[in-house]
C-alpha atoms as a PDB file:
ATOM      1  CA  UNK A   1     -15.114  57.541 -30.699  1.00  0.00           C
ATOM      2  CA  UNK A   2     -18.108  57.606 -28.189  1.00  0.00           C
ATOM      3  CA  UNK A   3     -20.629  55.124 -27.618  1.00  0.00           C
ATOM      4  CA  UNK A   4     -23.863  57.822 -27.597  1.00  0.00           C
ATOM      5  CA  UNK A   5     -27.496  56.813 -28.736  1.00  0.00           C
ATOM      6  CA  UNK A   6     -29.502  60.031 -29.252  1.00  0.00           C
ATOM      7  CA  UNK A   7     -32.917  60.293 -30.377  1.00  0.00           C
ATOM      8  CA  UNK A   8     -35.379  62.850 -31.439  1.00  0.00           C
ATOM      9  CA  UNK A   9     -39.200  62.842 -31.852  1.00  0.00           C
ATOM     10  CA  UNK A  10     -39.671  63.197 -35.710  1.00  0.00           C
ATOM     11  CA  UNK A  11     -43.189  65.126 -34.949  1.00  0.00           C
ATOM     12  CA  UNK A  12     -41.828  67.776 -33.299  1.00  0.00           C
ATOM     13  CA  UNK A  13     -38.484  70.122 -33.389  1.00  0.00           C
ATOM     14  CA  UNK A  14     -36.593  69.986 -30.447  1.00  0.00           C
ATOM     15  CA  UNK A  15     -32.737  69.033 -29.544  1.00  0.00           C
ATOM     16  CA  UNK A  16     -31.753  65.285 -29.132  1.00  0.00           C
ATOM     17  CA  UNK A  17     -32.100  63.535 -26.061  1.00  0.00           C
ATOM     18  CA  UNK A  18     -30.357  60.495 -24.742  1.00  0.00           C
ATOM     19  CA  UNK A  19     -31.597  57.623 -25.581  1.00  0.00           C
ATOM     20  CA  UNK A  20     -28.876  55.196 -24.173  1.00  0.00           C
ATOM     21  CA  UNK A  21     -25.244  53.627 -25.260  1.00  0.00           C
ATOM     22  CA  UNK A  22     -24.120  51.177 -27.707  1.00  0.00           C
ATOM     23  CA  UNK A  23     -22.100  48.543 -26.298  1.00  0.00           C
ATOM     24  CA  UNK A  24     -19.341  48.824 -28.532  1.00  0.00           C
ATOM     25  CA  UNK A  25     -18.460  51.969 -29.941  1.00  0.00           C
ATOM     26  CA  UNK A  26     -16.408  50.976 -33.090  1.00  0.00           C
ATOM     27  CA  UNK A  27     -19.774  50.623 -34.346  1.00  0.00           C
ATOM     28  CA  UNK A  28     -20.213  54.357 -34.626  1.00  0.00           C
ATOM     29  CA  UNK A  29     -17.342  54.838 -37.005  1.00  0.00           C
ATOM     30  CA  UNK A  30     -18.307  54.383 -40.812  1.00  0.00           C
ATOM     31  CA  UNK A  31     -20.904  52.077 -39.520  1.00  0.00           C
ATOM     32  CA  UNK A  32     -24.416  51.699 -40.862  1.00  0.00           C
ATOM     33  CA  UNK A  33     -27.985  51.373 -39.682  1.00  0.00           C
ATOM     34  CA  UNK A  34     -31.275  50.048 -40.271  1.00  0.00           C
ATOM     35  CA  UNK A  35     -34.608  49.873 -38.604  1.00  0.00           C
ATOM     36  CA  UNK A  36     -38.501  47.879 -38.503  1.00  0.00           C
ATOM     37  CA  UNK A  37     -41.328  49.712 -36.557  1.00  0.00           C
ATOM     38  CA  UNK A  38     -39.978  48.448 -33.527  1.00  0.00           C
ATOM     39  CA  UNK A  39     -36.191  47.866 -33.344  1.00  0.00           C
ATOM     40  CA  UNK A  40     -33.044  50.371 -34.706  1.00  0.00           C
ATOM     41  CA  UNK A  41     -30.012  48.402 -35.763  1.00  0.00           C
ATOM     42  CA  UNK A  42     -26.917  49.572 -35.567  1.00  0.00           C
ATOM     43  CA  UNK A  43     -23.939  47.827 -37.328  1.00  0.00           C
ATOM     44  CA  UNK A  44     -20.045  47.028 -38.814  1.00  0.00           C
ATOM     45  CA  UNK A  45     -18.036  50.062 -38.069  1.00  0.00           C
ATOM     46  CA  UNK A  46     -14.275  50.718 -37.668  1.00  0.00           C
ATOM     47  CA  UNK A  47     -12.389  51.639 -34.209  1.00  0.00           C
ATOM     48  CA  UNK A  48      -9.617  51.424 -35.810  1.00  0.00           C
ATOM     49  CA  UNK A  49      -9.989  48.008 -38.139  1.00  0.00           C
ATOM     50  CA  UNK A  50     -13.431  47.299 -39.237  1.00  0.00           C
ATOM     51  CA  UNK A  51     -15.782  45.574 -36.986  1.00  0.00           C
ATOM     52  CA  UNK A  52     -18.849  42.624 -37.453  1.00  0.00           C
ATOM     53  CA  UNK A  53     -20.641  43.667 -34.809  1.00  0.00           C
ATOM     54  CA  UNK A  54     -24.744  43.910 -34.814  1.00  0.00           C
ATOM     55  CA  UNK A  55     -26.509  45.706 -31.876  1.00  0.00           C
ATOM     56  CA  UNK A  56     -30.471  46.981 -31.258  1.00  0.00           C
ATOM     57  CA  UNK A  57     -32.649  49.146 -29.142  1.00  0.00           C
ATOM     58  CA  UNK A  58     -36.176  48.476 -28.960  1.00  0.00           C
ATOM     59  CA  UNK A  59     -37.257  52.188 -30.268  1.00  0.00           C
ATOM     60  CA  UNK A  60     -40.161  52.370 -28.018  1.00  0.00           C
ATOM     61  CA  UNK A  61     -38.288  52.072 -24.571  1.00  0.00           C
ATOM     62  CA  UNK A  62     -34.757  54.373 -23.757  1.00  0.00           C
ATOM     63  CA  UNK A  63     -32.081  52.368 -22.570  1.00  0.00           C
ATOM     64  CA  UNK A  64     -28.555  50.565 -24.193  1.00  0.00           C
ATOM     65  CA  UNK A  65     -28.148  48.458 -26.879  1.00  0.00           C
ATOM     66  CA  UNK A  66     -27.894  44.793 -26.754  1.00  0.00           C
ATOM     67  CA  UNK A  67     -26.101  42.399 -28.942  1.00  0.00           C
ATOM     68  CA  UNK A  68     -28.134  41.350 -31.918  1.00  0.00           C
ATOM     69  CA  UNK A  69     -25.215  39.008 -33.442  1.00  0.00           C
ATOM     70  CA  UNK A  70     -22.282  39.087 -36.590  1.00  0.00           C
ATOM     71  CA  UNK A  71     -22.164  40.409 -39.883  1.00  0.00           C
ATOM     72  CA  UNK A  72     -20.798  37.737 -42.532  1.00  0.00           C
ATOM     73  CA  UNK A  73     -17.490  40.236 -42.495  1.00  0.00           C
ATOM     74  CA  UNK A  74     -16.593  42.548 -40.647  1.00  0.00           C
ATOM     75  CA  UNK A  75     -16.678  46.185 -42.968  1.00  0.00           C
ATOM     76  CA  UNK A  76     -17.046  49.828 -42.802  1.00  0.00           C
ATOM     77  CA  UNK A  77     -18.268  52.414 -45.233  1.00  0.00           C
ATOM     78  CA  UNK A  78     -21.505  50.233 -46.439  1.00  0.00           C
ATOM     79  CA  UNK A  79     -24.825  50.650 -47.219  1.00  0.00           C
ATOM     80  CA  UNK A  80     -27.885  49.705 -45.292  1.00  0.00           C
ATOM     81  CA  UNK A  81     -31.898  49.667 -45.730  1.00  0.00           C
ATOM     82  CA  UNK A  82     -34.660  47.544 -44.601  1.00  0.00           C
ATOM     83  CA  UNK A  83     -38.361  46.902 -44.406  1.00  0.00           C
ATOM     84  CA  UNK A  84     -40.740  45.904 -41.406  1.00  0.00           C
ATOM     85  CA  UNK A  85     -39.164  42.256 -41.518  1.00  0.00           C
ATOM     86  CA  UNK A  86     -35.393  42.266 -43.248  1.00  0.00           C
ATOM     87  CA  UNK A  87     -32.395  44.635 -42.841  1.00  0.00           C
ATOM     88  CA  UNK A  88     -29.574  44.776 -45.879  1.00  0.00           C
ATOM     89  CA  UNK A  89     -26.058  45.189 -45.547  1.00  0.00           C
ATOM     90  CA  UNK A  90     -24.910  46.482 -48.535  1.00  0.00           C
ATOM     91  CA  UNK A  91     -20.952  46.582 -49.611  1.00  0.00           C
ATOM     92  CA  UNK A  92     -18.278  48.183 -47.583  1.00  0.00           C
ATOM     93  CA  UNK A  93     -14.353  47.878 -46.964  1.00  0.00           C
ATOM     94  CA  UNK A  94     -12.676  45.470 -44.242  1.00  0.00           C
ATOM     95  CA  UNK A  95      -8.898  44.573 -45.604  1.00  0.00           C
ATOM     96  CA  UNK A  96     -10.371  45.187 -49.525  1.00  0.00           C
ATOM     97  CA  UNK A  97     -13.393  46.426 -50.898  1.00  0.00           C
ATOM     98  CA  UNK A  98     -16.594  44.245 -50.958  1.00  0.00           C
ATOM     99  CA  UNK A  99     -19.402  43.069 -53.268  1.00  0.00           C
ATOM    100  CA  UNK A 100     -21.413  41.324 -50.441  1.00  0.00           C
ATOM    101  CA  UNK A 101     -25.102  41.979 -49.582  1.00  0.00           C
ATOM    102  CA  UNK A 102     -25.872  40.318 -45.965  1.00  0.00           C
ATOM    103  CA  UNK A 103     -29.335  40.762 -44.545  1.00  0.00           C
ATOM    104  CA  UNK A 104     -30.644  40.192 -41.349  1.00  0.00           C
ATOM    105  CA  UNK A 105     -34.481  39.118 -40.030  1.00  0.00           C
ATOM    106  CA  UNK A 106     -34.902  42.408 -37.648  1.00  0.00           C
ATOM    107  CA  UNK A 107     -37.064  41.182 -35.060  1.00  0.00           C
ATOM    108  CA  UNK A 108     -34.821  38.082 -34.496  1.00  0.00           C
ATOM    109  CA  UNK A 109     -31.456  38.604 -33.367  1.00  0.00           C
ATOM    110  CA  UNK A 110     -28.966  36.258 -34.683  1.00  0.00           C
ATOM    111  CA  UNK A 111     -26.146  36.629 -37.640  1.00  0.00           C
ATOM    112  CA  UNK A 112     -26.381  38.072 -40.544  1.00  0.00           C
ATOM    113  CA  UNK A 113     -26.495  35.502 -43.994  1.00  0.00           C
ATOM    114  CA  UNK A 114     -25.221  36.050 -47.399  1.00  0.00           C
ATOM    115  CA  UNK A 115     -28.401  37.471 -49.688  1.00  0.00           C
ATOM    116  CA  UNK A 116     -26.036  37.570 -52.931  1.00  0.00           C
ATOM    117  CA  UNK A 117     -23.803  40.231 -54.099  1.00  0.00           C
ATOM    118  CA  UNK A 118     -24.015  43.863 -55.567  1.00  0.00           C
ATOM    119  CA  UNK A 119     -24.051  43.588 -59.182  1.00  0.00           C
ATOM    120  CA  UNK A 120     -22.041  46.323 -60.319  1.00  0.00           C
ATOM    121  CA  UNK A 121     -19.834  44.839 -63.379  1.00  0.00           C
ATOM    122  CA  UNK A 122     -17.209  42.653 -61.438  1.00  0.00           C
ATOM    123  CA  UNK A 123     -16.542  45.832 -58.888  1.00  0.00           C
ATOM    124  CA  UNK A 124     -17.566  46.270 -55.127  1.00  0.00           C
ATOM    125  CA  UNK A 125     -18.426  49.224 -53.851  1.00  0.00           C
ATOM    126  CA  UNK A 126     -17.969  51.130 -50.429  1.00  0.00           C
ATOM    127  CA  UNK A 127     -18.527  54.697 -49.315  1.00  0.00           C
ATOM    128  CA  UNK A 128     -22.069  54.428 -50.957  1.00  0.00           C
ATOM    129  CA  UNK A 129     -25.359  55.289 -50.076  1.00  0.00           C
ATOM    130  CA  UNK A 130     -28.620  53.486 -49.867  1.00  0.00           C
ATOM    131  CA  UNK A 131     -32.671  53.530 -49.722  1.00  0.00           C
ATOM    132  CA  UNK A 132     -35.241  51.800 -49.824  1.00  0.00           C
ATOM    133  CA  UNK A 133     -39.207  50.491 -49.435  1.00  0.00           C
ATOM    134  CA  UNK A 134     -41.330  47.517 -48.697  1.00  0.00           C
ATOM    135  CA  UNK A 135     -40.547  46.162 -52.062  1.00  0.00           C
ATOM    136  CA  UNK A 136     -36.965  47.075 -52.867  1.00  0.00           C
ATOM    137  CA  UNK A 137     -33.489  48.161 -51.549  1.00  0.00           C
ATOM    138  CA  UNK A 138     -31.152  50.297 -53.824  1.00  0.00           C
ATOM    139  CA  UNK A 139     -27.779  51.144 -53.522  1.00  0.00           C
ATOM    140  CA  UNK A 140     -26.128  54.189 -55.376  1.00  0.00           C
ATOM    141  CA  UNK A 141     -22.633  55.669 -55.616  1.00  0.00           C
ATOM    142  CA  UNK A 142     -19.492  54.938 -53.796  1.00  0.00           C
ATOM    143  CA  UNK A 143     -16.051  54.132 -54.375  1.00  0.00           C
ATOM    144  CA  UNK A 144     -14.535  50.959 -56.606  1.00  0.00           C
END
């Protein structure tokens, strides 16, 4: 498991660069990530047991990432979109599968808090995938 950021510039084709490290690298394992205009979040994870850690780079400046705070659980294999203001954590598998949505505010770091739960007919989900928009965050697929 390595602990590499990497970035590219979307306008133009070129190889990555280096951007910086994370400071744990579990999180790179089956973890997620989310983003604003201004900070990319990277979190959960498993190295080898699944992880609750948040971390963020401010996008605009290279460097490491620094500790944005917890997950309500620590998972893997989740689901993750935001908007300019709110990431979502959607999902996932620690020691059992998972139903929880967490969500963060992105340009305040601090934990994550319980937004509600995916509504999928009594079954959680992990392995998914997810998108979203200003408005609304979907989550599709997975494993039950």
């Amino acid at each position: 498991v390595v602990n590499t950021i990497d970035y590219i510039t979307i306008a133009s084709t070129a190889n990555a660069q280096d951007f910086g490290d994370l400071i744990n690298p579990a999180t790179v394992t089956s973890g997620c990530s989310c983003s604003s205009p201004t900070r990319s979040i990277f979190a959960g994870g498993a190295n080898p047991g699944a992880t609750n850690n948040i971390e963020f780079v401010t996008t605009s400046t290279l460097g490491n990432a620094t500790d944005f705070g917890d997950m309500s659980v620590a998972r893997r294999a989740y689901g993750a979109t935001s908007n300019k203001t709110r990431g979502l954590f959607f999902g996932g598998y620690s020691s059992s599968v998972s139903n929880i949505i967490d969500y963060i505010t992105v340009a305040t770091p601090s934990n994550a808090t319980d937004f509600g739960d995916i509504a999928q007919d009594g079954t959680t989900t992990h392995g998914c995938t997810s998108v979203g928009n200003n408005t609304r965050g979907f989550i599709a697929g997975g494993e039950t």
